[in-house]
Protein backbone atom coordinates (compact mmCIF):
# COMPACT_ATOMS: atom_id res chain seq x y z
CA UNK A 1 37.10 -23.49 -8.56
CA UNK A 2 38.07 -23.03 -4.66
CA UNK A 3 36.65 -25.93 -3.02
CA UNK A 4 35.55 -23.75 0.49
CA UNK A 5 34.84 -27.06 2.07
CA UNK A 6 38.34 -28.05 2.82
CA UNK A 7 38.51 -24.91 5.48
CA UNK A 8 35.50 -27.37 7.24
CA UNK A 9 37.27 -28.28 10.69
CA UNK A 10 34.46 -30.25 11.86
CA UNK A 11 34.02 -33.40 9.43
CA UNK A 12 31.27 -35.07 9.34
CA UNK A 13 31.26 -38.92 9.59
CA UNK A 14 29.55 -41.16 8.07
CA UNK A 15 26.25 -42.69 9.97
CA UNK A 16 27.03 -45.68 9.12
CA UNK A 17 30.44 -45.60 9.77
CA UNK A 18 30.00 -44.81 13.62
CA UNK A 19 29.13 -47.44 16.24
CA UNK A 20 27.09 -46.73 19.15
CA UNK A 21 27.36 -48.33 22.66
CA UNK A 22 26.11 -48.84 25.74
CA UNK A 23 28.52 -46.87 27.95
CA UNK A 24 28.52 -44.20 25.59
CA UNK A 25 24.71 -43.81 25.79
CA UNK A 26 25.23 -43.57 29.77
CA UNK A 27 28.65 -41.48 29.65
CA UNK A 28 25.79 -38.82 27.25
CA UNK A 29 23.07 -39.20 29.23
CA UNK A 30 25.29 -38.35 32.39
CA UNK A 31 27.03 -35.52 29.89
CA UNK A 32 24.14 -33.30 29.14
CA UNK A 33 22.70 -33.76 32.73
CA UNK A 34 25.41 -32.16 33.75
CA UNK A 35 25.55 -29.17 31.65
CA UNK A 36 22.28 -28.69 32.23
CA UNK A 37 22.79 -28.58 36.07
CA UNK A 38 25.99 -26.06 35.38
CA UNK A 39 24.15 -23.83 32.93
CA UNK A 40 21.55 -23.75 35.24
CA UNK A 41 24.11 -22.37 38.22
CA UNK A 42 25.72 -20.37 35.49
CA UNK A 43 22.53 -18.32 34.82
CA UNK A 44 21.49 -17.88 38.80
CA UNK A 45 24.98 -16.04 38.88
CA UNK A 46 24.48 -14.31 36.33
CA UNK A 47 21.12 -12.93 37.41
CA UNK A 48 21.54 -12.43 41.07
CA UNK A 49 24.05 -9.35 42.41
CA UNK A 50 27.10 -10.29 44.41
CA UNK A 51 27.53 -8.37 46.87
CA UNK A 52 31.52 -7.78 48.19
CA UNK A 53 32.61 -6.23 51.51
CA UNK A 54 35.60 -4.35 52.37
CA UNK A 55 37.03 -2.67 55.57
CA UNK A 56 39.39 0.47 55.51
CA UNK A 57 39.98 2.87 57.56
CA UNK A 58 38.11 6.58 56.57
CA UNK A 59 34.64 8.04 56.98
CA UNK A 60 33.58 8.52 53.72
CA UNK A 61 29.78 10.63 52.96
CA UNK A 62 29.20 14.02 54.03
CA UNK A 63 31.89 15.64 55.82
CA UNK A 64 31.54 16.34 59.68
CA UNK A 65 27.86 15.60 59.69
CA UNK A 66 25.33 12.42 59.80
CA UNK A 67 21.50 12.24 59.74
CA UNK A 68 19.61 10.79 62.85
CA UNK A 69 15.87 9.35 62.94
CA UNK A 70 14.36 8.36 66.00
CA UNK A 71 10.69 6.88 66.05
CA UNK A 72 9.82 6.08 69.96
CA UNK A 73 6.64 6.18 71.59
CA UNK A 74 5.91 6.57 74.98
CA UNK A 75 2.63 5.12 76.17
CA UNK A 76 2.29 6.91 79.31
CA UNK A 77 4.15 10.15 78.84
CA UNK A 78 1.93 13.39 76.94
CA UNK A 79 3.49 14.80 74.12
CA UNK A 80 3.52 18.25 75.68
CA UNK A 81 6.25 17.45 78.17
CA UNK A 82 8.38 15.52 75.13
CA UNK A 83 11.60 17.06 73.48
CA UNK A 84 14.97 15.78 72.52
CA UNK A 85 18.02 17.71 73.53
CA UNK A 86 21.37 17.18 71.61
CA UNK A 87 24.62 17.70 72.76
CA UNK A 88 28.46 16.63 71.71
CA UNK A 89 32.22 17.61 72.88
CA UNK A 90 32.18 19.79 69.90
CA UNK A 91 30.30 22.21 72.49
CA UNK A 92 27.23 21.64 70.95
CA UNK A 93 24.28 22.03 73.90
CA UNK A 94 20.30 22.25 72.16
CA UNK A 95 17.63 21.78 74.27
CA UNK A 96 14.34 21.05 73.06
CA UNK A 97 15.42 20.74 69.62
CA UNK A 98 11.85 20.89 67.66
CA UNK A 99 12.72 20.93 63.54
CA UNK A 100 11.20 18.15 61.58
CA UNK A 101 10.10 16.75 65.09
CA UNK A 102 6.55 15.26 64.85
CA UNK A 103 4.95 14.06 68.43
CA UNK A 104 1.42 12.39 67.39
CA UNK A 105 -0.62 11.22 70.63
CA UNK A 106 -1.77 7.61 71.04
CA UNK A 107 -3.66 5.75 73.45
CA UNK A 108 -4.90 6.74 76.52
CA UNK A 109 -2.85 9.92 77.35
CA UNK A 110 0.73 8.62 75.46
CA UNK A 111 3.28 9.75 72.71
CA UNK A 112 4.68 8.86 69.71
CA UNK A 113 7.93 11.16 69.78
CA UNK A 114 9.43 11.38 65.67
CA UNK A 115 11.95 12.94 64.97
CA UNK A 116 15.11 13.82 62.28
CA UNK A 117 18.25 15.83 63.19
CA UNK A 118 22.04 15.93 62.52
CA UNK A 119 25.01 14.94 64.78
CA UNK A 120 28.41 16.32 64.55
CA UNK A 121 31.07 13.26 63.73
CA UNK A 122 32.31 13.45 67.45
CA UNK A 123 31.12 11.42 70.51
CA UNK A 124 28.15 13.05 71.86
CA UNK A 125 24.43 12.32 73.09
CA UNK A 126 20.62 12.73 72.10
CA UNK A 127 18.38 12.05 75.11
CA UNK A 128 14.44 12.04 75.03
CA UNK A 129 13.35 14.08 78.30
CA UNK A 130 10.92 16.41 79.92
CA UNK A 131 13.65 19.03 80.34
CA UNK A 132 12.19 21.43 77.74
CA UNK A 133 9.11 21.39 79.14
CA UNK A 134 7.09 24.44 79.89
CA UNK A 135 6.04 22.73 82.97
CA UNK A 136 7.05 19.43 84.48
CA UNK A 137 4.18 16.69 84.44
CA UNK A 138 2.63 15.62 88.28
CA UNK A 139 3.81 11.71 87.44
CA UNK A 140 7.02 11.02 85.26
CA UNK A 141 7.08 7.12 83.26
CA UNK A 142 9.65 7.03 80.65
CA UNK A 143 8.70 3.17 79.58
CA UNK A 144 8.76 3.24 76.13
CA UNK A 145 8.65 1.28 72.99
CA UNK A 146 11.43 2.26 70.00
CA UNK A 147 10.67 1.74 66.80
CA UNK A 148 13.56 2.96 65.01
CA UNK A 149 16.94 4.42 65.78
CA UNK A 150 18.78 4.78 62.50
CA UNK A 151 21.99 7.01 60.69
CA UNK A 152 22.90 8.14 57.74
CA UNK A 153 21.02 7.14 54.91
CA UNK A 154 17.68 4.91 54.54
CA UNK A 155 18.91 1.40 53.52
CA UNK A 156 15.84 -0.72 54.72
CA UNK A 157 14.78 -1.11 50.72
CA UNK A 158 18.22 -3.02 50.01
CA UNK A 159 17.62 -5.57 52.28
CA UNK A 160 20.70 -5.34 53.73
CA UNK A 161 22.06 -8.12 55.78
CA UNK A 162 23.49 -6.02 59.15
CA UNK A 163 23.03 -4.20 62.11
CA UNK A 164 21.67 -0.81 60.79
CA UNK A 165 18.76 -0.47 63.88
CA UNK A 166 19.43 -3.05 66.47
CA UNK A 167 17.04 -1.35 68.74
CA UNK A 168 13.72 -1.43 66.56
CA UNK A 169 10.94 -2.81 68.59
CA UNK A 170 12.91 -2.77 71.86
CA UNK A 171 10.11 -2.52 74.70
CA UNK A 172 10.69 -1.58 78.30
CA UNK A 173 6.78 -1.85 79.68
CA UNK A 174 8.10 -3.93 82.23
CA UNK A 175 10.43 -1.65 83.77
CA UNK A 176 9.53 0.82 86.53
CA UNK A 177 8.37 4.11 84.71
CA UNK A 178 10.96 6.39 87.05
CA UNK A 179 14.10 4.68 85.24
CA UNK A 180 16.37 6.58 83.22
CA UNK A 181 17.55 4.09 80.29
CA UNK A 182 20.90 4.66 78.68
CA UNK A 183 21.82 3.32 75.51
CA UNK A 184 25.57 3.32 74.61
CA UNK A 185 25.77 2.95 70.99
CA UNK A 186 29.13 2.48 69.10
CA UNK A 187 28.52 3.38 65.13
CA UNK A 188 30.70 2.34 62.24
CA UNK A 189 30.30 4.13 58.98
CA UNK A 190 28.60 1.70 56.11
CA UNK A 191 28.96 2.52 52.50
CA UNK A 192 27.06 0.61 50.11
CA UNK A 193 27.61 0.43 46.11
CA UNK A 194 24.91 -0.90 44.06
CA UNK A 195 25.87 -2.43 40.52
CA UNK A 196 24.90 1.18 38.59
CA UNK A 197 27.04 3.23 41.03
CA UNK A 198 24.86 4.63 43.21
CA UNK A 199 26.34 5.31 46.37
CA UNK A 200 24.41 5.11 49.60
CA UNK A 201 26.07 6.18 53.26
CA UNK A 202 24.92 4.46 56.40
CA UNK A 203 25.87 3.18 59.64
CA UNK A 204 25.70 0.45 61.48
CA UNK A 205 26.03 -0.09 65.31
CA UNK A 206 25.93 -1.71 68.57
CA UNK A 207 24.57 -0.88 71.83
CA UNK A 208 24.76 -1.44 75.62
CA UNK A 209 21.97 -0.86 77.84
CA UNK A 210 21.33 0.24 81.17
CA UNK A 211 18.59 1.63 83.76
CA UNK A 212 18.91 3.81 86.68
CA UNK A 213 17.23 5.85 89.13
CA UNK A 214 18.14 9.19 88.89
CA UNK A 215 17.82 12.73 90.82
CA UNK A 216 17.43 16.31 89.09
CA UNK A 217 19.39 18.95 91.69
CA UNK A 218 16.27 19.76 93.11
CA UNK A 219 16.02 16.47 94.57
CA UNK A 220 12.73 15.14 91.95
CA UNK A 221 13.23 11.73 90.35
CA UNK A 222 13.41 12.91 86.83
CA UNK A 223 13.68 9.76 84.37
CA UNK A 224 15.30 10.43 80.41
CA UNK A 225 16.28 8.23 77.78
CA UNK A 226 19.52 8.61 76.58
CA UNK A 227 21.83 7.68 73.49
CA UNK A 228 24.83 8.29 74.11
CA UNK A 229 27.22 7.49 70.55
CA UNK A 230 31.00 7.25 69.45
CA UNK A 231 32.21 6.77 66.05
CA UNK A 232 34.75 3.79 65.26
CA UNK A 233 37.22 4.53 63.16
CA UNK A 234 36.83 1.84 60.29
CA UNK A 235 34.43 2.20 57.16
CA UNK A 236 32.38 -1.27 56.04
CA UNK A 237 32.06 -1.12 52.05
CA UNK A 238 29.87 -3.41 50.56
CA UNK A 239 29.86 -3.27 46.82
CA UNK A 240 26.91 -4.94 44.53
CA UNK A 241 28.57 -6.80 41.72
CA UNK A 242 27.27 -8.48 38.52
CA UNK A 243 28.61 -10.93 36.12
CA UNK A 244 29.25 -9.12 32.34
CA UNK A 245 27.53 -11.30 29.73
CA UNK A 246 30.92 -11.78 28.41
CA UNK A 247 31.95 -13.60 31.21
CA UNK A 248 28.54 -15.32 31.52
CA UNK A 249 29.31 -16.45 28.03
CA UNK A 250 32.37 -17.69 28.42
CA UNK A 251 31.51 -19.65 31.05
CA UNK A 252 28.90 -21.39 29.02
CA UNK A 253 31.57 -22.30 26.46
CA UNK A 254 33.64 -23.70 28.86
CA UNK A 255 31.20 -25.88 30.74
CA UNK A 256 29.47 -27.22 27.45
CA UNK A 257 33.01 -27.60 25.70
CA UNK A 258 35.26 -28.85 28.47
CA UNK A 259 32.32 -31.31 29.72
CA UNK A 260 31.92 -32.95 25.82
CA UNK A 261 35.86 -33.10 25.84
CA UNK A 262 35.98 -34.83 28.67
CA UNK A 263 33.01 -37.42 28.00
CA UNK A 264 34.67 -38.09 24.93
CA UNK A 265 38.11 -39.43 26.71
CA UNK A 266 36.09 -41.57 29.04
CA UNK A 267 33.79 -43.12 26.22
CA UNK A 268 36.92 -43.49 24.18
CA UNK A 269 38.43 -44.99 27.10
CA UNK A 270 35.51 -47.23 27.95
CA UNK A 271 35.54 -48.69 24.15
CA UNK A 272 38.99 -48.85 23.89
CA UNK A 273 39.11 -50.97 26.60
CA UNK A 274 36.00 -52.98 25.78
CA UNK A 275 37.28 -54.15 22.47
CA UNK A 276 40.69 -55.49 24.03
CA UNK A 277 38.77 -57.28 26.36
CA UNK A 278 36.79 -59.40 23.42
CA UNK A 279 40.05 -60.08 21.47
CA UNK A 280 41.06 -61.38 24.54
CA UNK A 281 38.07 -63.49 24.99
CA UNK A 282 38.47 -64.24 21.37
CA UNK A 283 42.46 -65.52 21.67
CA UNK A 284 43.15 -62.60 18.87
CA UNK A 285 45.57 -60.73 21.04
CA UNK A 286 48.86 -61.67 20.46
């Protein structure tokens, strides 16, 4: 009968036939410590998401347009003489723009201006102003608090490391109310990938400020705050990436295989050359 035994690659060894050691009790101990500390870094990567960036030049997302919200509040200005007027050198010109524009009143005769709208992909500007008004108030103070200034798509769940609203919580209650503030913002487009292929479109950007003291024709101080934007002409893509199990496996294989190999040429090593040193002690080398 076949004997399926002799196909056994591994033999075992006799107990008694083997012959433990100090060295080789350190050179294990030393061994499975560190697998253990390499499985253990194999499994974080394995869990957590890499996440890879990439620059090229394109504007992917939706053609020709991107999506704006703008959360300020102005503590002493009344919502009544509040609007936000768009315009861009694609002859766009819309004053008092009031769709999906929420103004909720707070404190002691103040504003909390929200609002959502679309730019054209060209340089342009949004300003928050009285200009729409019905009437102009007795007492203009643009001071104001922003809470958010961000485009594209909502990305504050990710946790995204990056400059996606650099002006949250910027406060100007210690400027004098008749300033005009201009913020110069410069946007890059921000794609972001997660691991199942969803695709989200942002941007991120910079900005400059400045305040002024400005006159309307008729001669009035007449304080706005401006944002005045240019696209750049690069795209950041960050892409979320995952380690397959295969891999993951693989790399278990490796660590625990390639570690025992090793261990066992320095143990071998280590009695190898403990054994020629007793025949030498004992005068049996020749």
């Amino acid at each position: 009968m076949l004997d399926i035994r002799r196909f056994d690659i591994y033999p075992k060894i006799p107990k008694d036939l083997t012959q433990p050691t100090t060295a080789g009790a350190v050179i294990s101990m030393l061994c499975v410590a560190f697998i253990a500390f390499m499985i253990f870094n194999d499994v974080l990567a394995y869990i957590f998401i890499d996440l890879r960036s990439e620059f090229f030049i394109d504007d992917p997302g939706r053609e020709g347009k991107i999506d704006v919200q703008v959360n300020v509040s102005f503590p002493h200005m009344a919502c009544e003489y509040l609007g936000v007027d768009i315009q861009d050198e694609n002859g766009r010109h819309e004053v008092g723009f009031i769709d999906h524009t929420n103004k909720v009143p707070i404190g002691d005769g103040g504003c909390r201006f929200e609002s959502r709208f679309e730019i054209n992909k060209v340089p342009g500007n949004f300003h928050l102003s009285t200009h729409s008004a019905a009437t102009q108030p007795d007492n203009y103070d643009m001071r104001h608090t922003i809470h958010s200034i961000k485009f594209g798509d909502d990305v504050s769940h990710k946790n995204l490391k990056g400059s996606f609203d650099p002006l949250a919580n910027r406060d100007t209650s210690q400027e004098n109310g008749l300033n005009t503030h201009e913020y110069i913002l410069k946007i890059v487009p921000s794609v972001h990938e997660d691991y199942s292929g969803n695709i989200l479109n942002s941007y991120q950007y910079t900005f400059g400020h400045k305040s002024y003291i400005t006159y309307h024709h008729s001669g009035k101080i007449i304080p706005a705050v401006w944002f005045k934007y240019e696209l750049q002409p690069i795209t950041l893509k960050q892409t979320e990436q995952r380690q397959s199990f295969y891999a993951f496996l693989t790399s278990i294989c490796a660590v625990v295989g390639g570690t025992f190999t090793v261990a066992g040429i320095i143990d071998s090593t280590f009695f190898t050359i403990s054994e020629l040193v007793k025949k030498q002690q004992m005068g049996k080398l020749t």
